[in-house]
Protein backbone atom coordinates (compact mmCIF):
# COMPACT_ATOMS: atom_id res chain seq x y z
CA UNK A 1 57.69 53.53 58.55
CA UNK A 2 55.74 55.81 60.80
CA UNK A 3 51.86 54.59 61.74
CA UNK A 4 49.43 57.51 60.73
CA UNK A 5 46.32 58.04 62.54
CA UNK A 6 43.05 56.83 60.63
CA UNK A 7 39.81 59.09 60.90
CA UNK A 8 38.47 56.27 60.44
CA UNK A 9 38.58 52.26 58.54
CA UNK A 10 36.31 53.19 55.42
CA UNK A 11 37.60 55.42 53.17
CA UNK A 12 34.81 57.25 52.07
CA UNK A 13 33.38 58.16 55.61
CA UNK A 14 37.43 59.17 56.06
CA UNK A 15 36.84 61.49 53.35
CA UNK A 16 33.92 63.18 55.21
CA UNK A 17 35.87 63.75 58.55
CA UNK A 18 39.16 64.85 56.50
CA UNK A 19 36.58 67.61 54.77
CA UNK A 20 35.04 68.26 58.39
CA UNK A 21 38.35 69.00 59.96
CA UNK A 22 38.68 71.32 56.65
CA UNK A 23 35.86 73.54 57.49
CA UNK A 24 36.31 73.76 61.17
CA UNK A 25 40.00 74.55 60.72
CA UNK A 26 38.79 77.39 58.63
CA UNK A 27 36.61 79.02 61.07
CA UNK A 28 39.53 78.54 63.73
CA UNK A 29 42.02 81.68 63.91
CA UNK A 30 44.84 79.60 62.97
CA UNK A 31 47.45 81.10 66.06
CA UNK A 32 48.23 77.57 67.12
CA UNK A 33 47.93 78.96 70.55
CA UNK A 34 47.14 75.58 72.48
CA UNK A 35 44.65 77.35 74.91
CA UNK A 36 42.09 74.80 73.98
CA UNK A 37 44.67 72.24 75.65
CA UNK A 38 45.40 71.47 71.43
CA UNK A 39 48.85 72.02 70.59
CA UNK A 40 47.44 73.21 67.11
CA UNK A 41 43.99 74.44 65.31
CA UNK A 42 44.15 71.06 63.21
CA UNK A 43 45.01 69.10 66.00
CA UNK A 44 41.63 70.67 67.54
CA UNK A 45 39.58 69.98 64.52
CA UNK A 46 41.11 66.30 64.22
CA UNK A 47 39.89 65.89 68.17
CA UNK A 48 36.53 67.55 67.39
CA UNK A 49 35.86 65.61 64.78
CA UNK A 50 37.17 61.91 66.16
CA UNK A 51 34.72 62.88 69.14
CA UNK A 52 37.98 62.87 71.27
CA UNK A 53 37.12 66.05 72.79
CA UNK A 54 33.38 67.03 74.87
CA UNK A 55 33.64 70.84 73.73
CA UNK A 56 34.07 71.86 70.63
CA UNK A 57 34.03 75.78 70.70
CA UNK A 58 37.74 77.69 70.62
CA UNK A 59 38.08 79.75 73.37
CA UNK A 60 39.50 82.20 70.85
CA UNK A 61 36.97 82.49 68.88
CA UNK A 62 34.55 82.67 71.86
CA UNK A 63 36.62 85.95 73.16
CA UNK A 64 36.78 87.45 69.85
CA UNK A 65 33.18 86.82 68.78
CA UNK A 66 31.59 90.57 69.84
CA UNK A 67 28.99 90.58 72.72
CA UNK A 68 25.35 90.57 71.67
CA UNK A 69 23.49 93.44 73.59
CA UNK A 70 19.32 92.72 73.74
């Protein structure tokens, strides 16, 4: 059998990451396009939330968010 990764050893702060990963995957435009050095927008999420990554704004998003003029 394959291993599968564990958010983490207790299952009810699991639970809390697997629902974190939920919401930032839904703010993420979902085009898998791997600009973020991610292969996939859950794959970003799963690295955001695991702390495996410093940054944790898509560059996507970031280019498609309009400019604020003050």
């Amino acid at each position: 059998p394959m291993e599968v990764t564990r958010l983490d050893p207790d299952l009810n702060s699991s639970i809390k990451k697997m629902d974190a990963i939920r919401n930032i995957v839904s703010s993420l435009p979902g085009i898998d396009c791997g600009i973020c050095g991610s292969p996939t927008c859950q794959s970003f999420a799963e690295d955001i939330v695991t702390g495996a990554r410093p940054d944790v704004a898509c560059p996507v998003v970031n280019i498609m968010a309009p400019i604020k003029k003050d």
